[in-house]
PDB file of N, CA and C in Angstrom:
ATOM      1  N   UNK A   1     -11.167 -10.565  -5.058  1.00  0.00           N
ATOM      2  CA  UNK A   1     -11.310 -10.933  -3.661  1.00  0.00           C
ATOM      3  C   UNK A   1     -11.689 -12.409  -3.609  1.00  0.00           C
ATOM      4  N   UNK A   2     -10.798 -13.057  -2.902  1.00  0.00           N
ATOM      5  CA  UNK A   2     -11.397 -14.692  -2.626  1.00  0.00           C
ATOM      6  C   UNK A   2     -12.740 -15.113  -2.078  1.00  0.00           C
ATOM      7  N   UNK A   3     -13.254 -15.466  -2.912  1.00  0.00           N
ATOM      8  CA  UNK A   3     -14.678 -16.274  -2.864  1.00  0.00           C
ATOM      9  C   UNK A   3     -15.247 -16.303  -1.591  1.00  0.00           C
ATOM     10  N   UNK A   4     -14.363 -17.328  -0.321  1.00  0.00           N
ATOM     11  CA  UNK A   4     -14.458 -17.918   0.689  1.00  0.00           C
ATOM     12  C   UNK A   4     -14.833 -16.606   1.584  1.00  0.00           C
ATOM     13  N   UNK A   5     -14.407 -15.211   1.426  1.00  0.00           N
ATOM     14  CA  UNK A   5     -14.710 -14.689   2.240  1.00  0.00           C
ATOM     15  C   UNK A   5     -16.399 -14.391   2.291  1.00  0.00           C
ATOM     16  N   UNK A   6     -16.535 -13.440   3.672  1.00  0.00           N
ATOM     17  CA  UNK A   6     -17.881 -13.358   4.188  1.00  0.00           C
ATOM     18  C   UNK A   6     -18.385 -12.276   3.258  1.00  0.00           C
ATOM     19  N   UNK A   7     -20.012 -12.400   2.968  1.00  0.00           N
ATOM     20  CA  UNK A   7     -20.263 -11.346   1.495  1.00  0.00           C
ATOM     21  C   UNK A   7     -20.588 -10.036   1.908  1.00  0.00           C
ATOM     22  N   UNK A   8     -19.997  -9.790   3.356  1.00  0.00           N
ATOM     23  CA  UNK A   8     -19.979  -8.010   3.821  1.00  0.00           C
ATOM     24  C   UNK A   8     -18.957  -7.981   3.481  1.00  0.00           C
ATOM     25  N   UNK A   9     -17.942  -8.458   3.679  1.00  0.00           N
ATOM     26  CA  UNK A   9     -16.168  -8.202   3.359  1.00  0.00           C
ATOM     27  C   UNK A   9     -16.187  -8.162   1.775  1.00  0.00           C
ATOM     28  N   UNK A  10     -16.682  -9.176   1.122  1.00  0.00           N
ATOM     29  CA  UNK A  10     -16.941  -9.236  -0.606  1.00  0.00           C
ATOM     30  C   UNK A  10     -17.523  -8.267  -1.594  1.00  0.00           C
ATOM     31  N   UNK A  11     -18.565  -7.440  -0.709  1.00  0.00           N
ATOM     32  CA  UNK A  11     -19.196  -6.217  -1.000  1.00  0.00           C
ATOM     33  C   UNK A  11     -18.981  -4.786  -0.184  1.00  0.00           C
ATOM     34  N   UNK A  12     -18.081  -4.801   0.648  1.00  0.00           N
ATOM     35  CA  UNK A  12     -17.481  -3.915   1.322  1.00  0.00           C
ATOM     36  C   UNK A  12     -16.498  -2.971   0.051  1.00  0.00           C
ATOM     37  N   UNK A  13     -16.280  -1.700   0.231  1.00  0.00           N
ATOM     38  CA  UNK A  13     -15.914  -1.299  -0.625  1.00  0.00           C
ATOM     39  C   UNK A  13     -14.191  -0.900  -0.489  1.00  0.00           C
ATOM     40  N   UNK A  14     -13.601  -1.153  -1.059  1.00  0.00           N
ATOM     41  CA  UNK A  14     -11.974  -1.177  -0.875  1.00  0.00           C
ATOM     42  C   UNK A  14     -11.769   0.074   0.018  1.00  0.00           C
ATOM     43  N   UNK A  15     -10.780  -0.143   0.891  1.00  0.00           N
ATOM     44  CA  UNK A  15     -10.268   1.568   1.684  1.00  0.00           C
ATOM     45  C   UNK A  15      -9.041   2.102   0.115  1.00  0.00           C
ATOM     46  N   UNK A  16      -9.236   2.932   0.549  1.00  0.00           N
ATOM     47  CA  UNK A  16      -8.113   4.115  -0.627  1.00  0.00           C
ATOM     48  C   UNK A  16      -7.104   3.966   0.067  1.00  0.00           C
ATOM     49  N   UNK A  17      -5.960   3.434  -0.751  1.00  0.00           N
ATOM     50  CA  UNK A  17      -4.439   3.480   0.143  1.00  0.00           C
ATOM     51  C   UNK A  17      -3.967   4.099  -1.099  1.00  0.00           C
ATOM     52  N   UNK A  18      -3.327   5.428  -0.645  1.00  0.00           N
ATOM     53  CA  UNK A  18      -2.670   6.410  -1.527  1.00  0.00           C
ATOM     54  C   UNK A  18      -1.065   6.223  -1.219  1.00  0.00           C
ATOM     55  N   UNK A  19       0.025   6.216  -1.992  1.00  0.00           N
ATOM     56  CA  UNK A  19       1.178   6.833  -1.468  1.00  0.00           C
ATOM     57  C   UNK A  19       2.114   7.516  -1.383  1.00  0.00           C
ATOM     58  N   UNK A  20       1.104   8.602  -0.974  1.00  0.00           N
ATOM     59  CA  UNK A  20       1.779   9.788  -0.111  1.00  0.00           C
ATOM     60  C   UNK A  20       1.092  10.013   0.631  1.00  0.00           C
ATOM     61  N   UNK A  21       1.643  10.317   2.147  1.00  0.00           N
ATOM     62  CA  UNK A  21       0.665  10.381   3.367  1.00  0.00           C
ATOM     63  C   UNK A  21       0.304  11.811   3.436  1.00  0.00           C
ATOM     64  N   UNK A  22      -0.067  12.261   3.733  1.00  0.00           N
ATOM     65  CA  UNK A  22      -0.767  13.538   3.997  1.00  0.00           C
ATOM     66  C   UNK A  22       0.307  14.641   4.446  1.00  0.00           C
ATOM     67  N   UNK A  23      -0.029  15.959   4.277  1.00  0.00           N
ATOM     68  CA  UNK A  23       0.942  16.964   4.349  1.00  0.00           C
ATOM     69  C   UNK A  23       0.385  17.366   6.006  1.00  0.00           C
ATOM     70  N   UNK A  24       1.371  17.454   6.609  1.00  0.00           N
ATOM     71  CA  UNK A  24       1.140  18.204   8.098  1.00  0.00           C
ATOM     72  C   UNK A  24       1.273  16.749   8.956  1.00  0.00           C
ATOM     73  N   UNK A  25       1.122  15.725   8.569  1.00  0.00           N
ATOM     74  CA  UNK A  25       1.319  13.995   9.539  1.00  0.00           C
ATOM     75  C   UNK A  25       2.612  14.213  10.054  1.00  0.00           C
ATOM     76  N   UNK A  26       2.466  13.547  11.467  1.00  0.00           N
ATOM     77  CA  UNK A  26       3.771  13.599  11.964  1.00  0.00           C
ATOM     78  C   UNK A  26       4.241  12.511  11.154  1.00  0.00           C
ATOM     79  N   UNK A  27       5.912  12.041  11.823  1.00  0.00           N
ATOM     80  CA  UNK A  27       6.875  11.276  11.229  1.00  0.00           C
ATOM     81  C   UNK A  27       6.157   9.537  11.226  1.00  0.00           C
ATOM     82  N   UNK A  28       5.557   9.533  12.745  1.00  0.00           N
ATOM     83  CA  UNK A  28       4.661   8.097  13.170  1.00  0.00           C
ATOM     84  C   UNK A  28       3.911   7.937  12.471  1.00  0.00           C
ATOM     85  N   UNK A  29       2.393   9.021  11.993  1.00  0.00           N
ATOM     86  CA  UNK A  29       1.634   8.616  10.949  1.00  0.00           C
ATOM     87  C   UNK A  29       2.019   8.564   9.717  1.00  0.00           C
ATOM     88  N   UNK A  30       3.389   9.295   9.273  1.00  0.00           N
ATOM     89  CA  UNK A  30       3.652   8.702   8.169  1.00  0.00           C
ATOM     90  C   UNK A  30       4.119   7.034   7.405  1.00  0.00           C
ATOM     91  N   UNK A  31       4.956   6.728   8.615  1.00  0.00           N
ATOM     92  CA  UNK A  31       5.570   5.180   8.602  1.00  0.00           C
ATOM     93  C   UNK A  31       4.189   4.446   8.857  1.00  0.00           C
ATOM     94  N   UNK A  32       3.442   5.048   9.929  1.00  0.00           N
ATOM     95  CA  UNK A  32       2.264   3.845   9.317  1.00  0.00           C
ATOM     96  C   UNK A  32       1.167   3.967   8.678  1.00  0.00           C
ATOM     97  N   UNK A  33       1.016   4.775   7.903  1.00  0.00           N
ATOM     98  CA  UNK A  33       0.431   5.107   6.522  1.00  0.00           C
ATOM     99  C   UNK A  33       1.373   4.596   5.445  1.00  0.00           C
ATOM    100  N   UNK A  34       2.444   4.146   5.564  1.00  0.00           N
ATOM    101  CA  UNK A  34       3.558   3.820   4.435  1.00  0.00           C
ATOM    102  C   UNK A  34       3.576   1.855   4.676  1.00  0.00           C
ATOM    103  N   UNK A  35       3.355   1.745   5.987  1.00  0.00           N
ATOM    104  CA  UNK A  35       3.642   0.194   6.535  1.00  0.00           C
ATOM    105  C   UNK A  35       2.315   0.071   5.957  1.00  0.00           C
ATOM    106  N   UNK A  36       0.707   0.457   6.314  1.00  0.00           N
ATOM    107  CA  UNK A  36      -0.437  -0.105   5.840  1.00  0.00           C
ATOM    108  C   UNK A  36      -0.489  -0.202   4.689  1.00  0.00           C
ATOM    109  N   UNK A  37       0.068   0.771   3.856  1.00  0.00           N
ATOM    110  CA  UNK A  37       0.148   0.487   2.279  1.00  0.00           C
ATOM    111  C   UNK A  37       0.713  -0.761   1.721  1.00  0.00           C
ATOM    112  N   UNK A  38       2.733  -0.890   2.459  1.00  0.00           N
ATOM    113  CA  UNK A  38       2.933  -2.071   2.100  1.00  0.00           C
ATOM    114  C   UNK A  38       2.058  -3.516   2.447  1.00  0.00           C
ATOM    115  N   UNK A  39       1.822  -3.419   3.406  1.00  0.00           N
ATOM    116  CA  UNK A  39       1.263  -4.576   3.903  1.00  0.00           C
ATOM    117  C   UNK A  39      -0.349  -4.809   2.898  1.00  0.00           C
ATOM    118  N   UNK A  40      -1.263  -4.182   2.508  1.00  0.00           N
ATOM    119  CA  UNK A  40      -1.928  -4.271   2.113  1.00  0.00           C
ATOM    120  C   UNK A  40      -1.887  -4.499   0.309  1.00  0.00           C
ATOM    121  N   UNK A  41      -0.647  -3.984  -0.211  1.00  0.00           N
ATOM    122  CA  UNK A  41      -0.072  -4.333  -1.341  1.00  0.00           C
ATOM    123  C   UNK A  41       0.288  -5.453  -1.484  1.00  0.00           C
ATOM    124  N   UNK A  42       0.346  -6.088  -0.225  1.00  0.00           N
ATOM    125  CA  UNK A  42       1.414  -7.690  -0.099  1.00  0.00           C
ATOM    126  C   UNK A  42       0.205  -8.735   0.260  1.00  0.00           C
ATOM    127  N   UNK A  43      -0.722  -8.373   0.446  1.00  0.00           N
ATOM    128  CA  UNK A  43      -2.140  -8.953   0.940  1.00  0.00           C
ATOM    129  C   UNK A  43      -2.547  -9.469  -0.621  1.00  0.00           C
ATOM    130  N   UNK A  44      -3.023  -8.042  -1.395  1.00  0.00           N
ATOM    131  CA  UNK A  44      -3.669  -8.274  -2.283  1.00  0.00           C
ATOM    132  C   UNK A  44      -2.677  -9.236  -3.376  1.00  0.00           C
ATOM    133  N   UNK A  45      -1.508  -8.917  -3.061  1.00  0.00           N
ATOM    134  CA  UNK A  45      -0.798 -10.210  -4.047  1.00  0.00           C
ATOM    135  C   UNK A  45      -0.628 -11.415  -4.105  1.00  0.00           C
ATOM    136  N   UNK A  46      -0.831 -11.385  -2.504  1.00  0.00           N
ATOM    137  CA  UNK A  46      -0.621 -12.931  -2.004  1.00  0.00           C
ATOM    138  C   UNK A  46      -2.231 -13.605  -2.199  1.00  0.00           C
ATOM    139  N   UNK A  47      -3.279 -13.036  -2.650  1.00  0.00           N
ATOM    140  CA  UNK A  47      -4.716 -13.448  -2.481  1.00  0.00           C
ATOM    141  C   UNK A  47      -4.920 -13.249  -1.564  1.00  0.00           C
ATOM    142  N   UNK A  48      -4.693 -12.392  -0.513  1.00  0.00           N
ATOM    143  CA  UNK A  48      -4.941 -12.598   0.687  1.00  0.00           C
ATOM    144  C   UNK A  48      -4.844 -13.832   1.740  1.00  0.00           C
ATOM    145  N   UNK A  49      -3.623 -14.293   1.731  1.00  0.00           N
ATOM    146  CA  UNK A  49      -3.206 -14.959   2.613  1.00  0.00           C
ATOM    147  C   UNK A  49      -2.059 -14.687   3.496  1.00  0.00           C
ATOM    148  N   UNK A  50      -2.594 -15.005   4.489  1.00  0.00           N
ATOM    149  CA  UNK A  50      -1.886 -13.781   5.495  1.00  0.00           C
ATOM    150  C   UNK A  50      -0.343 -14.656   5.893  1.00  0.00           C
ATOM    151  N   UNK A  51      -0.692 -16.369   5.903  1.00  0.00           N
ATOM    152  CA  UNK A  51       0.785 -16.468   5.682  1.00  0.00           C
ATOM    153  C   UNK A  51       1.713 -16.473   4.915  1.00  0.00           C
ATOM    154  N   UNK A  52       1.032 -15.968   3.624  1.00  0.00           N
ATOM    155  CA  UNK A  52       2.128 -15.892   2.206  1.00  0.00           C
ATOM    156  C   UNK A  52       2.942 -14.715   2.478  1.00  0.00           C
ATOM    157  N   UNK A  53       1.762 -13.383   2.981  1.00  0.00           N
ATOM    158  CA  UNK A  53       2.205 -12.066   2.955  1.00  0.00           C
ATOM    159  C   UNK A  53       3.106 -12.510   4.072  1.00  0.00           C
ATOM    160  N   UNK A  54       2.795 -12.967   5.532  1.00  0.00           N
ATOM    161  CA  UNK A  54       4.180 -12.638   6.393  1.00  0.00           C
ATOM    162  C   UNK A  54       5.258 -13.020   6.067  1.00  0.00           C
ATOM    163  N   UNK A  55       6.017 -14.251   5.149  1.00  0.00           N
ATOM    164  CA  UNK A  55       6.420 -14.476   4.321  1.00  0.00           C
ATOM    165  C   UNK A  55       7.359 -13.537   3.795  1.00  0.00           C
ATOM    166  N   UNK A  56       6.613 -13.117   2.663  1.00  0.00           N
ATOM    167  CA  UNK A  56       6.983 -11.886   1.946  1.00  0.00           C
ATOM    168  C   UNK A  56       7.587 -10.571   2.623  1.00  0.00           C
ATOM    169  N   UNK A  57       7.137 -10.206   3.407  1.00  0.00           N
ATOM    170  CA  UNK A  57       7.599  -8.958   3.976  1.00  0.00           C
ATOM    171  C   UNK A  57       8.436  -9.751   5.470  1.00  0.00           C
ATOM    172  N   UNK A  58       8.948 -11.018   5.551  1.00  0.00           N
ATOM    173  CA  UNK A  58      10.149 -10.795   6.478  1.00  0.00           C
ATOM    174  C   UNK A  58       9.501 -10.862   7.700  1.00  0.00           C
ATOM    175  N   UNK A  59       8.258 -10.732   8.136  1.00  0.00           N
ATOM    176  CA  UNK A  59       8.053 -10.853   9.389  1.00  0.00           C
ATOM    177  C   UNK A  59       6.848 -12.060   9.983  1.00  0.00           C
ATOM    178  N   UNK A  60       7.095 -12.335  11.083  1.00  0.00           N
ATOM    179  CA  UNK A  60       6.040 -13.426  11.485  1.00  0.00           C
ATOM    180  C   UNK A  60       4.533 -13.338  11.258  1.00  0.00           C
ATOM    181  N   UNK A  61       3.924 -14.385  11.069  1.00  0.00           N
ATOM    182  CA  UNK A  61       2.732 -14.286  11.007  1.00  0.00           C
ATOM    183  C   UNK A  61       1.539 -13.278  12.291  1.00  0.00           C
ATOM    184  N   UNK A  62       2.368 -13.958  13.771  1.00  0.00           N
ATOM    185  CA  UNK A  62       1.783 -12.959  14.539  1.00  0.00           C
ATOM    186  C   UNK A  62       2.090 -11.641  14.837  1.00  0.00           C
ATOM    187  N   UNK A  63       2.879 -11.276  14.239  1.00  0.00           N
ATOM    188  CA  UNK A  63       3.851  -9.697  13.886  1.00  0.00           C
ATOM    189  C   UNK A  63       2.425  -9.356  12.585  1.00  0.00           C
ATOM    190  N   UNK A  64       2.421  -9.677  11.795  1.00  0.00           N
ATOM    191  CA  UNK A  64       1.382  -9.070  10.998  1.00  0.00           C
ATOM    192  C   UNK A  64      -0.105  -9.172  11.357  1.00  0.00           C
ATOM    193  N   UNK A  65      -0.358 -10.235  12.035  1.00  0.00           N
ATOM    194  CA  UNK A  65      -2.065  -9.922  12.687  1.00  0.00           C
ATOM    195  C   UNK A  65      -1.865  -8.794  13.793  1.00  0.00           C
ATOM    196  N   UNK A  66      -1.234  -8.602  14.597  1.00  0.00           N
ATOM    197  CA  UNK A  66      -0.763  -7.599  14.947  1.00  0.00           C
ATOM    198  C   UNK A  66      -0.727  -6.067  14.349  1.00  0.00           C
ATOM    199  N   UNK A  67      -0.356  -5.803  13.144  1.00  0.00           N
ATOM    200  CA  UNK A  67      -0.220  -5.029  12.748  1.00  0.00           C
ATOM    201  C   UNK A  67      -1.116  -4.458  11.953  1.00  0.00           C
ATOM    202  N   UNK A  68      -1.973  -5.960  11.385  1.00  0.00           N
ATOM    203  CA  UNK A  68      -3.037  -5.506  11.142  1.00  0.00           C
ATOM    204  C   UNK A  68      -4.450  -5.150  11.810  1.00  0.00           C
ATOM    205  N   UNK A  69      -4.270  -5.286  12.956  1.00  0.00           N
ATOM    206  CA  UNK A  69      -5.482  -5.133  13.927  1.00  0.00           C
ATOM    207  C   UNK A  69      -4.963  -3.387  14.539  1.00  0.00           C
ATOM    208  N   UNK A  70      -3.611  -3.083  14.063  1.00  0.00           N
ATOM    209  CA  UNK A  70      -3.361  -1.428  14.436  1.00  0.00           C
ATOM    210  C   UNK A  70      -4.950  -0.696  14.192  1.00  0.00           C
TER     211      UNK A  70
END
């Protein structure tokens, strides 16, 4: 995790992104249980920079703060 961040976020403990979404999810929570995964896969690669990741996955920067504030 990059330094710069705040030391609740630094000591905060990772969320579990599994992938496979849960049995009984509709079709919606599945795509975005599948979108938070990618996006958060593309986070941690990029160091967390959110304009590398929008970048990477094809979509605008305010398309992904967006998506990440879901």
């Amino acid at each position: 995790m990059p330094r710069h961040f705040p030391t609740a976020i630094q000591e905060a403990p990772s969320p579990v992104f599994d992938d496979e979404p849960m049995l009984g999810d509709s079709l919606h929570q599945q795509c975005d249980h599948a979108e938070r995964n990618v996006i958060h896969r593309t986070l941690v690669n990029s160091g967390f920079n959110r304009t590398r990741t929008a970048d990477a996955l094809g979509i605008s920067h305010v398309t992904l703060y967006k998506k990440m504030k879901k």
